[in-house]
C-alpha atoms as a PDB file:
ATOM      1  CA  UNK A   1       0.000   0.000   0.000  1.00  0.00           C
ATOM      2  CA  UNK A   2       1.134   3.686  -0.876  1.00  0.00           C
ATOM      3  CA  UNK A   3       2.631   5.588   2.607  1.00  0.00           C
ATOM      4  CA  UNK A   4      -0.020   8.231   1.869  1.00  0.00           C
ATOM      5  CA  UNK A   5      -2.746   5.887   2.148  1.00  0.00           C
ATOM      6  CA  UNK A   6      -1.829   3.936   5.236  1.00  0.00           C
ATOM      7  CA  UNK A   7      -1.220   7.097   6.922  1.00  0.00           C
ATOM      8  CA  UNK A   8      -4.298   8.491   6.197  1.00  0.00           C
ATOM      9  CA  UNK A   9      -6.442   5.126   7.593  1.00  0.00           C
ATOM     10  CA  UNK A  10      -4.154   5.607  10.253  1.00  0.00           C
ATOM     11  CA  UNK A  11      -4.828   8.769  11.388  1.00  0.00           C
ATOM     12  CA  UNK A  12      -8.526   8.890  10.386  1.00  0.00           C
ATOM     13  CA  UNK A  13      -9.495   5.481  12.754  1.00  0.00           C
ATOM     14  CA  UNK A  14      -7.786   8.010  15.696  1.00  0.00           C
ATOM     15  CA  UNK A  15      -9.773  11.112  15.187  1.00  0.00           C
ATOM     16  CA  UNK A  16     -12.656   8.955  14.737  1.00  0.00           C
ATOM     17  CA  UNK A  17     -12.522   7.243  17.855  1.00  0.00           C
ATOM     18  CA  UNK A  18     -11.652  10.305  19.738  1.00  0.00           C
ATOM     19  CA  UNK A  19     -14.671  11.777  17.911  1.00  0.00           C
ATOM     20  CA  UNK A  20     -16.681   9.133  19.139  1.00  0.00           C
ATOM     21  CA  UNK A  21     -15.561   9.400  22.445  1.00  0.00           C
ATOM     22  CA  UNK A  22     -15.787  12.729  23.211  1.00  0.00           C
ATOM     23  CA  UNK A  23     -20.066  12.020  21.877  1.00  0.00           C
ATOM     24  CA  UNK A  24     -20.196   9.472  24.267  1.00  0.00           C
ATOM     25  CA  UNK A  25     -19.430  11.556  27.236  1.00  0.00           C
ATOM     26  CA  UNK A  26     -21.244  14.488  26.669  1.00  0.00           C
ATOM     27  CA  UNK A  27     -24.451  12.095  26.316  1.00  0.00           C
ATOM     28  CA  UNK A  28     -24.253   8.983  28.392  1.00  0.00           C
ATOM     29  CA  UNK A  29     -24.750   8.102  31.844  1.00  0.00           C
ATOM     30  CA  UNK A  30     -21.406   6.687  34.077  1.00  0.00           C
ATOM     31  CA  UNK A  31     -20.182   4.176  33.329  1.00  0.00           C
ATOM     32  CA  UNK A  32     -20.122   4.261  29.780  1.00  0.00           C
ATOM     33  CA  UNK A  33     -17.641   7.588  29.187  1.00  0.00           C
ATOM     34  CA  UNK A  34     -15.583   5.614  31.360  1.00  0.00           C
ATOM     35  CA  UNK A  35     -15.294   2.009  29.758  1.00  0.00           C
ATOM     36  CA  UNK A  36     -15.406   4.437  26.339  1.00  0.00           C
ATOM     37  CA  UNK A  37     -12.182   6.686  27.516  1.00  0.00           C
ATOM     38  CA  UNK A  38     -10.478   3.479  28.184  1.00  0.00           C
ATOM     39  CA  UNK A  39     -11.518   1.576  25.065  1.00  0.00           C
ATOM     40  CA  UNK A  40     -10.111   4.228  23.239  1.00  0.00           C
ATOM     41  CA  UNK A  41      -6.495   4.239  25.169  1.00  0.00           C
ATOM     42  CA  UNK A  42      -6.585   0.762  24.616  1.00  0.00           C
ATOM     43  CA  UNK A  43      -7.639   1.699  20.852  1.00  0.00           C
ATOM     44  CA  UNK A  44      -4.834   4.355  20.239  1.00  0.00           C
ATOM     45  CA  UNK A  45      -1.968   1.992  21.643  1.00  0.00           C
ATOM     46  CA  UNK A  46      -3.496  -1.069  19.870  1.00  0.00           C
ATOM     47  CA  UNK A  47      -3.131   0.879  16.744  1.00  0.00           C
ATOM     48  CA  UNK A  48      -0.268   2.425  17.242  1.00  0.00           C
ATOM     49  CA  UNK A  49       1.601  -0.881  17.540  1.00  0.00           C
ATOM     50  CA  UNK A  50      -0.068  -2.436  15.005  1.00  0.00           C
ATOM     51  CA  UNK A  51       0.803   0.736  12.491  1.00  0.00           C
ATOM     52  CA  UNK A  52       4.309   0.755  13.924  1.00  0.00           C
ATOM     53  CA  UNK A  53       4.317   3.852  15.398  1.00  0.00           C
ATOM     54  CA  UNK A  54       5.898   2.611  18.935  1.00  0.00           C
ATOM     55  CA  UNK A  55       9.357   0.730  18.229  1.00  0.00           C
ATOM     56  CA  UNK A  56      12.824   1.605  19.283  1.00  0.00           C
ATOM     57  CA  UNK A  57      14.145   3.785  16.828  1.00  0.00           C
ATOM     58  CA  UNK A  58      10.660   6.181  17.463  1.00  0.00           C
ATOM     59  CA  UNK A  59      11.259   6.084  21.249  1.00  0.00           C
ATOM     60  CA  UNK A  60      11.806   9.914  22.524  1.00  0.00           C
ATOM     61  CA  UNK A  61       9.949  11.465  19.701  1.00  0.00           C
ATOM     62  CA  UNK A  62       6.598  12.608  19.288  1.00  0.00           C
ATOM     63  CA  UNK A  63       4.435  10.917  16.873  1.00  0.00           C
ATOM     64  CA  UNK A  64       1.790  13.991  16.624  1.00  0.00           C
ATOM     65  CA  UNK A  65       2.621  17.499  15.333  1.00  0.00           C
ATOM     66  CA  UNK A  66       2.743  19.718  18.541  1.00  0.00           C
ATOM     67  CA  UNK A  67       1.827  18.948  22.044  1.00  0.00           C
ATOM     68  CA  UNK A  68      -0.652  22.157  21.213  1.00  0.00           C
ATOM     69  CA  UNK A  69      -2.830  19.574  19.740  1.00  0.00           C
ATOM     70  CA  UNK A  70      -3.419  17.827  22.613  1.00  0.00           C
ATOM     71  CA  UNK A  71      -4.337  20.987  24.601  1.00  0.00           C
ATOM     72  CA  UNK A  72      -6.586  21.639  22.029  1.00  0.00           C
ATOM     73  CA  UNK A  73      -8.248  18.099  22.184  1.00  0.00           C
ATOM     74  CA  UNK A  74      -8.322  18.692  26.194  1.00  0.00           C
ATOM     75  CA  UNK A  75     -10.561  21.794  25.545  1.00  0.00           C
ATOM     76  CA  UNK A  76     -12.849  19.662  23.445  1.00  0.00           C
ATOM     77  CA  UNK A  77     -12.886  16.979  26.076  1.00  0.00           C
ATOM     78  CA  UNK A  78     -13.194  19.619  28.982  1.00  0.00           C
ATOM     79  CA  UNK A  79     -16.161  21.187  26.905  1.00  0.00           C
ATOM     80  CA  UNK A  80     -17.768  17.520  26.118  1.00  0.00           C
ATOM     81  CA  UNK A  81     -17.901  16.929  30.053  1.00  0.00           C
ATOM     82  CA  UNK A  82     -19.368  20.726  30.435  1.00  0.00           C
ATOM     83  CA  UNK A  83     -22.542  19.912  28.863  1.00  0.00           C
ATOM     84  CA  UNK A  84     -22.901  16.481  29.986  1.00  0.00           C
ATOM     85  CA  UNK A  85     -26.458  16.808  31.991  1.00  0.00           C
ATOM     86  CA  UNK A  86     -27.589  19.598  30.065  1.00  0.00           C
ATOM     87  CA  UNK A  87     -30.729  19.596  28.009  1.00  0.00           C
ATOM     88  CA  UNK A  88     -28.859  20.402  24.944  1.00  0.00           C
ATOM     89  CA  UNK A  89     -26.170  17.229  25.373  1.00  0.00           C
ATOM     90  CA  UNK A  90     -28.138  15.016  22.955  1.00  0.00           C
ATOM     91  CA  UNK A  91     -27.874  17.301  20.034  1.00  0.00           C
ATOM     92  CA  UNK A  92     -24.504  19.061  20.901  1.00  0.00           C
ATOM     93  CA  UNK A  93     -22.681  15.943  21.987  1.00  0.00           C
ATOM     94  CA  UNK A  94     -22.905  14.610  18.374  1.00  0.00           C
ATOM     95  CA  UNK A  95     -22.341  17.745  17.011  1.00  0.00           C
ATOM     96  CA  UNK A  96     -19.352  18.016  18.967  1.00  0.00           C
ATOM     97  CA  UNK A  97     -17.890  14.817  18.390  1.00  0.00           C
ATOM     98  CA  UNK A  98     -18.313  15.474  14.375  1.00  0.00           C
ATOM     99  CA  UNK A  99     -16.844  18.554  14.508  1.00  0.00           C
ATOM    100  CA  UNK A 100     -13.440  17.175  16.665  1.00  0.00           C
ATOM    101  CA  UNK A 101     -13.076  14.489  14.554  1.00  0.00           C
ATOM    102  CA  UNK A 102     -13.587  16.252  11.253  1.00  0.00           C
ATOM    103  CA  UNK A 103     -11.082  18.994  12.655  1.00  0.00           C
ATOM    104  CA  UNK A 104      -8.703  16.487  14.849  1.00  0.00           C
ATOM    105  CA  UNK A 105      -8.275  14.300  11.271  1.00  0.00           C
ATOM    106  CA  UNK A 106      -7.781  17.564   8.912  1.00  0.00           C
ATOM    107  CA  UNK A 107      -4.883  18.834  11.417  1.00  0.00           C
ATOM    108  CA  UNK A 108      -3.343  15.122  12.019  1.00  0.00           C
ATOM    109  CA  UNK A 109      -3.606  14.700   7.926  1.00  0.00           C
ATOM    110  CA  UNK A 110      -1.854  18.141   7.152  1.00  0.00           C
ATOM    111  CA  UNK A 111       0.961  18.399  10.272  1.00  0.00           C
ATOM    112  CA  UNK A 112       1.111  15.111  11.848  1.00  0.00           C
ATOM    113  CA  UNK A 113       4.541  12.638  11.311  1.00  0.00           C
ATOM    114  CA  UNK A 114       3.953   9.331  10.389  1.00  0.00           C
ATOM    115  CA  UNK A 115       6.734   7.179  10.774  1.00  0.00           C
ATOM    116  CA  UNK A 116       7.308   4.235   8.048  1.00  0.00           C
ATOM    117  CA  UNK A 117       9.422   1.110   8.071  1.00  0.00           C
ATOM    118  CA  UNK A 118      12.149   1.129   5.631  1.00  0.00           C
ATOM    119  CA  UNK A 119      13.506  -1.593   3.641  1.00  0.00           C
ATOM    120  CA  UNK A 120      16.854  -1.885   5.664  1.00  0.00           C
ATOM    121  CA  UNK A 121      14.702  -2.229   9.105  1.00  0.00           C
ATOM    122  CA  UNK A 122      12.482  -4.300   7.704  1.00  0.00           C
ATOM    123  CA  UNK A 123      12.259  -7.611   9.659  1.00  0.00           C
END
């Protein structure tokens, strides 16, 4: 498969999951944003290993952009929590989730580093 395309599936399936997630909190009752937060740890570090982005010769850099990302992704998560409860959480929940994952996969597409195996570290 073409680098372009495996990076893409690879950061699409993360901004959709986070996507997900973040609609999941902002609507449902405990437990479920918790077994959700930590399906999609387990998700992200599932994938990551199985897209080879955790392996020695990655170890001490980071595989997004800019920690700024992951402030901004707080935010969304801090604002997802913020109208849990609320009357409006079953229509801005979704909404919210759509909108971080369609932003969260634009930014990862455009400024994130995917790292590829080579053919002399190929095993």
């Amino acid at each position: 498969m073409n680098k372009k395309i495996i990076a893409r599936n690879y950061w699409l399936a993360l901004a959709a999951m986070y996507g997900l997630t973040l609609s999941v909190v902002a609507v449902a009752e405990m437990p479920w944003p918790l077994i959700m937060g930590s399906a999609f740890i387990l998700f992200a570090v599932l994938h990551s290993i199985r897209y080879r982005q955790v392996g020695r010769k990655i170890q001490g850099k980071l595989a997004t952009a800019s920690p700024g990302v992951g402030v901004v992704g707080a935010v969304f998560g801090a604002a997802a929590v913020l109208i849990h409860g609320t009357p409006i959480a079953f229509w801005a929940g979704p909404l919210l989730g759509a909108v971080v994952f369609l932003g969260m996969y634009l930014y990862l597409h455009r400024f994130a580093r995917f790292y590829s195996q080579t053919n002399e570290t190929a095993t």
